[in-house]
Structure formats: C-alpha cells, structure tokens
C-alpha atoms as a PDB file:
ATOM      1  CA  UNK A   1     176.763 114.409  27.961  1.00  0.00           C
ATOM      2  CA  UNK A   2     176.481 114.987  31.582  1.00  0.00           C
ATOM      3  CA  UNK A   3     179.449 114.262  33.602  1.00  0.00           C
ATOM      4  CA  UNK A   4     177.975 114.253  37.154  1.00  0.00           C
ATOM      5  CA  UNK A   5     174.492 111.746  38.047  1.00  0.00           C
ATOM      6  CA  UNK A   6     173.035 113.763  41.084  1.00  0.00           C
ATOM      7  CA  UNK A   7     171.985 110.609  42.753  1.00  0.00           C
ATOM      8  CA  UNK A   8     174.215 108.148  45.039  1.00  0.00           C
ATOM      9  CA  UNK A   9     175.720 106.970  41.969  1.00  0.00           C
ATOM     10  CA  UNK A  10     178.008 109.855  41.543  1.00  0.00           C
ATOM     11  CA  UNK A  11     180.888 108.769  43.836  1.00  0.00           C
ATOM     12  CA  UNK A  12     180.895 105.125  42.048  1.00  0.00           C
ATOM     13  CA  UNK A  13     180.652 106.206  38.629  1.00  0.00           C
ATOM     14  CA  UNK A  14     181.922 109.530  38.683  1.00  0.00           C
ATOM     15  CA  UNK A  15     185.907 108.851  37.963  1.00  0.00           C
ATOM     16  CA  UNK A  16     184.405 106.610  34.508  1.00  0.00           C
ATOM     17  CA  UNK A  17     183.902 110.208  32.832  1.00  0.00           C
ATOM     18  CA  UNK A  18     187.328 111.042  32.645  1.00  0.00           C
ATOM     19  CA  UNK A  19     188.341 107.285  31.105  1.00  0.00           C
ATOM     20  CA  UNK A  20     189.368 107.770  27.326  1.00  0.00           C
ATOM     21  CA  UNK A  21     186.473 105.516  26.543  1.00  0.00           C
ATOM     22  CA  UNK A  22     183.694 107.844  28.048  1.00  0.00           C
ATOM     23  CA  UNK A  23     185.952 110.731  26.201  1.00  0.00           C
ATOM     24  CA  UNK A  24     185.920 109.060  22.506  1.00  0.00           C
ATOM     25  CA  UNK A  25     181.550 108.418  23.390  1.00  0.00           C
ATOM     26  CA  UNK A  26     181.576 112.062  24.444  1.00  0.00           C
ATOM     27  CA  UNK A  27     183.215 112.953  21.103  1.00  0.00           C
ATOM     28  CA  UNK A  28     181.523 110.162  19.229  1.00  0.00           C
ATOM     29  CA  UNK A  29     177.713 112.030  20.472  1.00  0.00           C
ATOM     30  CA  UNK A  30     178.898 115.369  20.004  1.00  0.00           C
ATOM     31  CA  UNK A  31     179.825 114.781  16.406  1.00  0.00           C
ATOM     32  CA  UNK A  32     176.609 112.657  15.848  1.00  0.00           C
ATOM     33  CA  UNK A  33     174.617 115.781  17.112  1.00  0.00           C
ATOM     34  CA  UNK A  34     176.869 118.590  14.114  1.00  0.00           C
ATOM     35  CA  UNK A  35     176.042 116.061  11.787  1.00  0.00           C
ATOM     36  CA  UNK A  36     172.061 116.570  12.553  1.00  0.00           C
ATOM     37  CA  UNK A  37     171.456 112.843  13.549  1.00  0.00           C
ATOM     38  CA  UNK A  38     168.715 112.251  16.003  1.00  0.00           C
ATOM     39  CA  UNK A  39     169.595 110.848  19.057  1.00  0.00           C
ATOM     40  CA  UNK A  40     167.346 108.953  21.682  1.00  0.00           C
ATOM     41  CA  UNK A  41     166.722 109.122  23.938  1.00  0.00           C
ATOM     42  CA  UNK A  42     166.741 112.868  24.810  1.00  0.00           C
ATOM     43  CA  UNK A  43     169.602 114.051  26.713  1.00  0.00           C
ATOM     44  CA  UNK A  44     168.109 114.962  29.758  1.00  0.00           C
ATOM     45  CA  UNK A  45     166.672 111.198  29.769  1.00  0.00           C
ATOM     46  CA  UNK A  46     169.977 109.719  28.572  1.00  0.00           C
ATOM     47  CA  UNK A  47     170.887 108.926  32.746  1.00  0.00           C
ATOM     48  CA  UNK A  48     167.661 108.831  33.738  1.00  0.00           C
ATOM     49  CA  UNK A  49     167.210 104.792  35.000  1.00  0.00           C
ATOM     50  CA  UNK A  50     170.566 106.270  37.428  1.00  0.00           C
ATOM     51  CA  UNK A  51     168.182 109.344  38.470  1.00  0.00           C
ATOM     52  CA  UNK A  52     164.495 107.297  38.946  1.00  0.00           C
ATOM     53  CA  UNK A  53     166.572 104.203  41.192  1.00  0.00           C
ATOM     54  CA  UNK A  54     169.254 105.367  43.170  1.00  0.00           C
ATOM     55  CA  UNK A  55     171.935 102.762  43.787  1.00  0.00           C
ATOM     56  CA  UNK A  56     170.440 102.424  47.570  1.00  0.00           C
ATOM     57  CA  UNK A  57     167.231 101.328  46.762  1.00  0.00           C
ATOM     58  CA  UNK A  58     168.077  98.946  43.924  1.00  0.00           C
ATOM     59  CA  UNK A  59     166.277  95.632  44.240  1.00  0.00           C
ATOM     60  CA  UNK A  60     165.852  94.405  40.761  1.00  0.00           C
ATOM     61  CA  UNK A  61     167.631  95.221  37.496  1.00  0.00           C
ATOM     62  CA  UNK A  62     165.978  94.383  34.451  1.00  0.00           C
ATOM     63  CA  UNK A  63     168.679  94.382  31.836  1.00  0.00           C
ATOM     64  CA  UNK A  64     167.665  95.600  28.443  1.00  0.00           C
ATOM     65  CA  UNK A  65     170.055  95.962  24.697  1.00  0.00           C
ATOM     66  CA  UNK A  66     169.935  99.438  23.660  1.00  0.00           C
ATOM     67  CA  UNK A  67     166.803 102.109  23.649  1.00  0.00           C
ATOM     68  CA  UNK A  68     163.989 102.199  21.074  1.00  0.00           C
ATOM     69  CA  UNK A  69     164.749 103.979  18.345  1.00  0.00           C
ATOM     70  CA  UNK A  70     161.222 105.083  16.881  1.00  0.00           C
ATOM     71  CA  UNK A  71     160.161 108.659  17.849  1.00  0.00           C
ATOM     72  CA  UNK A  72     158.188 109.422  20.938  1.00  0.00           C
ATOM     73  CA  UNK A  73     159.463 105.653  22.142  1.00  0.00           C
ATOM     74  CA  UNK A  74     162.645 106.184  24.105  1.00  0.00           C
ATOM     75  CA  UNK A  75     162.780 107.558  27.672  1.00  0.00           C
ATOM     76  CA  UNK A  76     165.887 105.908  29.302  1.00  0.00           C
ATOM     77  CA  UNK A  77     164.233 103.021  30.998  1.00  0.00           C
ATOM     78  CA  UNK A  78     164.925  99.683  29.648  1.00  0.00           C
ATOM     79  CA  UNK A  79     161.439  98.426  27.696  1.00  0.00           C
ATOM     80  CA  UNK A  80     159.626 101.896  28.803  1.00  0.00           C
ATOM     81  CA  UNK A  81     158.195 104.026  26.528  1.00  0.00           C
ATOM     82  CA  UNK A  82     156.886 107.048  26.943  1.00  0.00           C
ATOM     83  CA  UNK A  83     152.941 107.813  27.861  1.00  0.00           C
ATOM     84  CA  UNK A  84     151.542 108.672  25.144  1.00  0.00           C
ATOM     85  CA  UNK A  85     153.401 106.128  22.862  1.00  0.00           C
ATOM     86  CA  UNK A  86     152.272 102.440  21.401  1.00  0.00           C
ATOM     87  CA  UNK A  87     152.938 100.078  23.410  1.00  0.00           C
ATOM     88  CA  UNK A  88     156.090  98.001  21.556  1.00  0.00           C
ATOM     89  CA  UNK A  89     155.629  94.488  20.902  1.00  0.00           C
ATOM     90  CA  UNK A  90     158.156  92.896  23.967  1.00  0.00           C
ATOM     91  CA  UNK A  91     156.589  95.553  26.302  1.00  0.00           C
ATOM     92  CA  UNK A  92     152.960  93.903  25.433  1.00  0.00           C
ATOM     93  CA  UNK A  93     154.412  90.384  26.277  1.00  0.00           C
ATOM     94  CA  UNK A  94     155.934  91.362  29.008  1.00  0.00           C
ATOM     95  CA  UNK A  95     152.528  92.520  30.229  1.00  0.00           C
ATOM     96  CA  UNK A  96     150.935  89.394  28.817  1.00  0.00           C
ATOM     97  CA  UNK A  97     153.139  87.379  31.650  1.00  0.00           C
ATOM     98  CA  UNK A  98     152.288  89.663  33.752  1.00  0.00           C
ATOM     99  CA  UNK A  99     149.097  88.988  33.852  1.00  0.00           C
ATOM    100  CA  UNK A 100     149.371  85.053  33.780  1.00  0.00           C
ATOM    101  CA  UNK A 101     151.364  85.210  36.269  1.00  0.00           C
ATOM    102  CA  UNK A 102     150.262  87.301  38.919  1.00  0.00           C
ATOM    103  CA  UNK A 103     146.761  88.673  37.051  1.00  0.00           C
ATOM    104  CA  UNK A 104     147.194  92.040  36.985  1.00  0.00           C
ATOM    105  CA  UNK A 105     145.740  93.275  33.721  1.00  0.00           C
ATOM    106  CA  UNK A 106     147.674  95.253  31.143  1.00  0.00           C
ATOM    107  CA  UNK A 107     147.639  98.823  31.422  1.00  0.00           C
ATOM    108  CA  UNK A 108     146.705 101.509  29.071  1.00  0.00           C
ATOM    109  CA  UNK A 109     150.400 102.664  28.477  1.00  0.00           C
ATOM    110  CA  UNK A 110     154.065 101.703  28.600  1.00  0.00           C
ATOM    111  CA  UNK A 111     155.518 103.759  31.184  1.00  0.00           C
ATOM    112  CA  UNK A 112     157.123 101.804  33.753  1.00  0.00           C
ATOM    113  CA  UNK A 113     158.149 104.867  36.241  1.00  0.00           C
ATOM    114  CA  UNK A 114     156.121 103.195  38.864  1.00  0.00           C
ATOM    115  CA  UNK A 115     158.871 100.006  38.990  1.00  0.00           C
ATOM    116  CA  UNK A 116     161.657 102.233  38.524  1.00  0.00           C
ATOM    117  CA  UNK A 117     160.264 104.251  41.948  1.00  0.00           C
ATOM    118  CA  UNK A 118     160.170 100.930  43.603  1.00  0.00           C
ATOM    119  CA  UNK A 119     163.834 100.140  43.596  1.00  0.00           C
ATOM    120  CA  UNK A 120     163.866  98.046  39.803  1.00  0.00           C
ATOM    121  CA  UNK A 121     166.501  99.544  37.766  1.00  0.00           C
ATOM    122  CA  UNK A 122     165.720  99.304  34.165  1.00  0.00           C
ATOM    123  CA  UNK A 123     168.935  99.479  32.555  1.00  0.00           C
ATOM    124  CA  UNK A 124     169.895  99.118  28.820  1.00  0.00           C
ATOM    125  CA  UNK A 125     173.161  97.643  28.447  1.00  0.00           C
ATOM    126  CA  UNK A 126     173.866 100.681  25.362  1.00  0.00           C
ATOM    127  CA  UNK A 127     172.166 104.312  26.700  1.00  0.00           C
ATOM    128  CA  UNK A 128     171.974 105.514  22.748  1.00  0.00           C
ATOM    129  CA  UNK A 129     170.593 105.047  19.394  1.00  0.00           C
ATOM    130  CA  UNK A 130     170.158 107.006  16.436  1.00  0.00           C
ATOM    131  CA  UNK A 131     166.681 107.539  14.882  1.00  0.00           C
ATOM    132  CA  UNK A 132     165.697 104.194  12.721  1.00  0.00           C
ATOM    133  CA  UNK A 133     169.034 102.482  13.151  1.00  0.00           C
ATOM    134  CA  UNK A 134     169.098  99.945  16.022  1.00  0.00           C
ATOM    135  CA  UNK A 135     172.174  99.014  17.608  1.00  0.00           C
ATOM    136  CA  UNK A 136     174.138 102.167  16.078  1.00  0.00           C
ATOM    137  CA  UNK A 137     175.018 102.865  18.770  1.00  0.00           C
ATOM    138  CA  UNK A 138     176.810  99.765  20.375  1.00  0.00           C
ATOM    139  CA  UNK A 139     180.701  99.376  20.250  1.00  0.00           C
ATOM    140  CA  UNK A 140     181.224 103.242  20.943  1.00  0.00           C
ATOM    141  CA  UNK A 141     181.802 102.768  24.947  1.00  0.00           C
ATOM    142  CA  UNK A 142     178.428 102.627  26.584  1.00  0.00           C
ATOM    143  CA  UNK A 143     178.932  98.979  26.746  1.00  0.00           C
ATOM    144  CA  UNK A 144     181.642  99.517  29.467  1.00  0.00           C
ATOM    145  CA  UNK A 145     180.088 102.190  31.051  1.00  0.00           C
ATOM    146  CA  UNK A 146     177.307  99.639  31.886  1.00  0.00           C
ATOM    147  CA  UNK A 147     179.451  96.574  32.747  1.00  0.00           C
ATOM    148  CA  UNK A 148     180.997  98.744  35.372  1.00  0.00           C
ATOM    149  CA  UNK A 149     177.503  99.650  36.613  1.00  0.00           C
ATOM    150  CA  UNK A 150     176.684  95.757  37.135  1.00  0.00           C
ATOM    151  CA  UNK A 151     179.696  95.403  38.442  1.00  0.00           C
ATOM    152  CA  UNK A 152     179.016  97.950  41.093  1.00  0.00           C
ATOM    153  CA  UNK A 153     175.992  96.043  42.370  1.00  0.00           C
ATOM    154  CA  UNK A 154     177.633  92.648  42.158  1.00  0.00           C
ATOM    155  CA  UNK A 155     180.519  93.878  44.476  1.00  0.00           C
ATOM    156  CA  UNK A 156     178.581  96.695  46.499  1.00  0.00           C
ATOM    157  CA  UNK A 157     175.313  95.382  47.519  1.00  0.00           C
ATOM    158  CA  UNK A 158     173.502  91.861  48.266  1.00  0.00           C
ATOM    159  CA  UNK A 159     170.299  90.019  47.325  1.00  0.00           C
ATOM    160  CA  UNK A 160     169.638  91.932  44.048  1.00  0.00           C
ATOM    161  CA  UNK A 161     167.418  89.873  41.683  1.00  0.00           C
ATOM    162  CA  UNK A 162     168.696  90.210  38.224  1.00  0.00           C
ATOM    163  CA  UNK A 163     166.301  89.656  35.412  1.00  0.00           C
ATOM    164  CA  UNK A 164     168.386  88.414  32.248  1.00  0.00           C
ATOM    165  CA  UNK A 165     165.894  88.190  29.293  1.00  0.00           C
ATOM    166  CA  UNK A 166     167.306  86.912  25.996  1.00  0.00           C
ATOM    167  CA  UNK A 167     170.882  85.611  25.015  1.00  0.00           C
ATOM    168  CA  UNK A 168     172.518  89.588  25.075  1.00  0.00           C
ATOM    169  CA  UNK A 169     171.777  90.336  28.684  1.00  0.00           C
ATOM    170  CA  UNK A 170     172.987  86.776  29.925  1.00  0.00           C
ATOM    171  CA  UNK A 171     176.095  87.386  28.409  1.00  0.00           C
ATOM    172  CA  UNK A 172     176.434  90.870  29.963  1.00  0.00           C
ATOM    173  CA  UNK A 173     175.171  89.788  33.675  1.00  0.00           C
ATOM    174  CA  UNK A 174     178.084  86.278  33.170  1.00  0.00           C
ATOM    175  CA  UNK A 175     179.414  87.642  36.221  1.00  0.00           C
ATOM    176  CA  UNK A 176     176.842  88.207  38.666  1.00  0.00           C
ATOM    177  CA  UNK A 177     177.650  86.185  41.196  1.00  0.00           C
ATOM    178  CA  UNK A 178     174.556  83.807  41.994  1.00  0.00           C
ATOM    179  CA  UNK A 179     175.585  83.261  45.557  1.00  0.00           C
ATOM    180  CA  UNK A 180     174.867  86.610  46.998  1.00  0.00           C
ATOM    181  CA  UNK A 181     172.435  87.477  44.441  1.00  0.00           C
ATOM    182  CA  UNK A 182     169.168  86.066  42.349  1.00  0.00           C
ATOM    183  CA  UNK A 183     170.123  85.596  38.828  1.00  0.00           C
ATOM    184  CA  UNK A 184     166.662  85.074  36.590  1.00  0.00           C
ATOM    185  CA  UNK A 185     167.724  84.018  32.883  1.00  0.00           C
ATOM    186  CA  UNK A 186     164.906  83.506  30.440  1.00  0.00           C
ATOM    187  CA  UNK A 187     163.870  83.886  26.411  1.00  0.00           C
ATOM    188  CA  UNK A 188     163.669  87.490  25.594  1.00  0.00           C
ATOM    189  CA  UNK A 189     159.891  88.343  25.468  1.00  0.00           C
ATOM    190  CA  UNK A 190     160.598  89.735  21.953  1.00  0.00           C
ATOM    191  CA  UNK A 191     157.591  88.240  19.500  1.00  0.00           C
ATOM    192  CA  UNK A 192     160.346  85.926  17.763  1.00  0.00           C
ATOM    193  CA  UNK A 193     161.349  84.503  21.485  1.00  0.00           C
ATOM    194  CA  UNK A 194     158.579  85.217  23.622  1.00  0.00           C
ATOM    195  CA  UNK A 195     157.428  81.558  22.887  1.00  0.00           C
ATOM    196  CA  UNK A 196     160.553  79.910  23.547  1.00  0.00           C
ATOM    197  CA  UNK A 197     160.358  79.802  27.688  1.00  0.00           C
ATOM    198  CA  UNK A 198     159.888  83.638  28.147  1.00  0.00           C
ATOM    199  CA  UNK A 199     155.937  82.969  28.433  1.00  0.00           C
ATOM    200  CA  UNK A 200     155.616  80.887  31.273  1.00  0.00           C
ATOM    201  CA  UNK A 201     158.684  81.683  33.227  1.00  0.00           C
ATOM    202  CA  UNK A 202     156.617  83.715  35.792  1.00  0.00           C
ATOM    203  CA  UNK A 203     159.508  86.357  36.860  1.00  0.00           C
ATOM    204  CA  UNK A 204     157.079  89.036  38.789  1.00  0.00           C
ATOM    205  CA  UNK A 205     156.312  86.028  41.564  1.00  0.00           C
ATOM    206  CA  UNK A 206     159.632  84.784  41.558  1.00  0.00           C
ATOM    207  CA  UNK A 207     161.237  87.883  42.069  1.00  0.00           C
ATOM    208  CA  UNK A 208     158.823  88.883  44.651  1.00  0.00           C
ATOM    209  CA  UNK A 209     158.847  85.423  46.461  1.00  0.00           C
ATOM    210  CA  UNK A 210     163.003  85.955  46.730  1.00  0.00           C
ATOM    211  CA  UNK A 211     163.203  89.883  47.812  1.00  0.00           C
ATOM    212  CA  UNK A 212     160.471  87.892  50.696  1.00  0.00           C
ATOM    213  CA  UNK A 213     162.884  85.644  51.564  1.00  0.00           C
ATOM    214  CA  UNK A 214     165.247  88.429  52.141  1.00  0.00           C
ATOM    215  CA  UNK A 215     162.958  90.379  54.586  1.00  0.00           C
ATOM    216  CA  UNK A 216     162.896  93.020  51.737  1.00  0.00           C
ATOM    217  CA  UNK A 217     159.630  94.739  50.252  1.00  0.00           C
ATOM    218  CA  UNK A 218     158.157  93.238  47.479  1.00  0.00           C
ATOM    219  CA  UNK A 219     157.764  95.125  44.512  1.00  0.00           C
ATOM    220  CA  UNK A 220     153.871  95.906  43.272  1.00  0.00           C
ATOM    221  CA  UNK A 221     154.141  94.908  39.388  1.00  0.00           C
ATOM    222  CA  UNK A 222     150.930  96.674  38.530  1.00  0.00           C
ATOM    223  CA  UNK A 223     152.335  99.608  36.609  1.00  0.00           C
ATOM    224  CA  UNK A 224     150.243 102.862  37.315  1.00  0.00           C
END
C-alpha cells in the first residue's frame, strides 16, 4: 500500500498512514497477498478515485460500498468497471436514469473516467475486496480512512453535491452538513432497489441544476 497520493490530497490525508488503523490494513493486505488471495482492485488502482479528482476540483461525490469483486470488474472508481468488462447490473440502471432523465443514451461500456475528469469523485466507502467474496474486506480500517475523506470535504470546501444511493452510503455521508452542501439521498439503483425511488429520482439534472446555482460548471453526464 502506497503511503503518499501524489495529488492535493497528500497534505490532508497524508498523517492517516501512520494511524495504527492504516498500520493493522497495511498488515491485514500484506498478509492477504502471502496467503495468494486476489485482491481488487489492482494496487496501482487501489487510490486511484484520489488520483483521477483531485480534492480542488471535487464537485460531486458519488458514494459507493466496496469494489466489484469479479475479475476484469474493479478499477477504483465507485460503480466503474473497466472497458472491456460487462456492464454490472446497478451500472446499467444507473444509465437507464440517465437516460430518462436527461436522454443521453447508454454507452457501450462502463468506464466512468470521463465524470471522474470532471470533478465527480467516485468513492467506495471500503477501497478492497477479495476475489468472489463481497464485503471481505469491510471492518479492517478502510472504513475510517474514508470517513475522514468525507470529512475533509464537509469541513474544507463548499457546495459539493453528494449523491447518497442506498441505506449504506446515507449512513456514511450522516454528517454532511446540508447547509453548505447538496445532500442527494435515494434507493440504491441495485436491481433489488432500483424500483423503490432510485428510478425516477433524476440526480444528473438535479445535480447539474445546483452546481448552476452555484456559478459552477455543470458536469456533462454522457460518459465517453
């Protein structure tokens, strides 16, 4: 595990590495790795939502659980997959309310580098999973790691829009506090909640019609 993120991060997260927490997930990993478990996603892609959206240009988080945990799937962007990959089942929701909402037709893939470029950090609340066991990876530290992250951009910046799908990421994002930021809480577009209030909930104009409101840029959804 890397103990420096070469973007403006670093100074904000940096003393976290030394915490016995990040020590016992450093030890946790390592051992995971001798005993031949695979790990997603890569290492070099473990930190990579902190690499593609540097804290200045964060406009929108979308909060996610913990990474995919087929092969090929993970690539350390919350609901991202890599090119070449099947599109997972929340992922082609997602696009579905994409589409209703502001038409733009599904693309071919799930790679969503194009958002993460544009300021919307896609952030899983857990950075790690073993191959074919979801959630393995949650209670071993990341948890914190991430809670300080929010808590960065609650107390560092303004007008962030904060996209909470499903029960998990509300919990996590309790805190936000809805007076200097926008706080979107909806169903998780998973196929067992999508129908719940997830479809219909229209989050790509609504974030768009706040970061206007703000005098900020507003983010192109169509993924490229």
């Amino acid at each position: 595990m890397t103990t420096v993120l070469s973007t403006d991060w670093n100074p904000h997260l940096q003393h976290e590495f030394a915490q016995p927490y990040m020590q016992q997930l450093r030890k946790f990993l390592q051992e995971e790795k001798e005993n031949k478990k695979i790990i997603y996603p890569h290492s070099k892609d473990m930190f990579r939502a902190f690499h593609e959206t540097p804290l200045d240009r964060v406009k929108v988080v979308i909060l996610g659980q913990d990474p995919y945990h087929g092969p090929n799937q993970a690539n350390g962007l919350s609901f991202s997959v890599h090119q070449h990959t099947k599109i997972p089942p929340s992922l082609m929701n997602i696009y579905k309310e994409l589409r209703s909402d502001l038409g733009i037709e599904p693309p071919t893939h799930g790679c969503l580098d194009s958002w993460a470029e544009q300021g919307v950090l896609l952030l899983n609340s857990v950075l790690t999973v073993e191959q074919g066991q979801p959630a393995s990876h949650q209670g071993k530290g990341w948890e914190q790691f991430t809670d300080k992250m929010i808590e960065i951009l609650n107390t560092k910046k303004t007008s962030v829009a904060f996209i909470l799908w499903g029960a998990y990421a509300q919990k996590k994002g309790q805190f936000i506090d809805p007076k200097k930021h926008f706080v979107l809480a909806s169903p998780h577009p998973s196929p067992f909640s999508a129908n719940k209030g997830f479809f219909g909930s229209r989050p790509f104009s609504r974030v768009n019609f706040y970061l206007k409101s703000k005098n900020f840029s507003q983010i192109d959804w169509k993924i490229i």
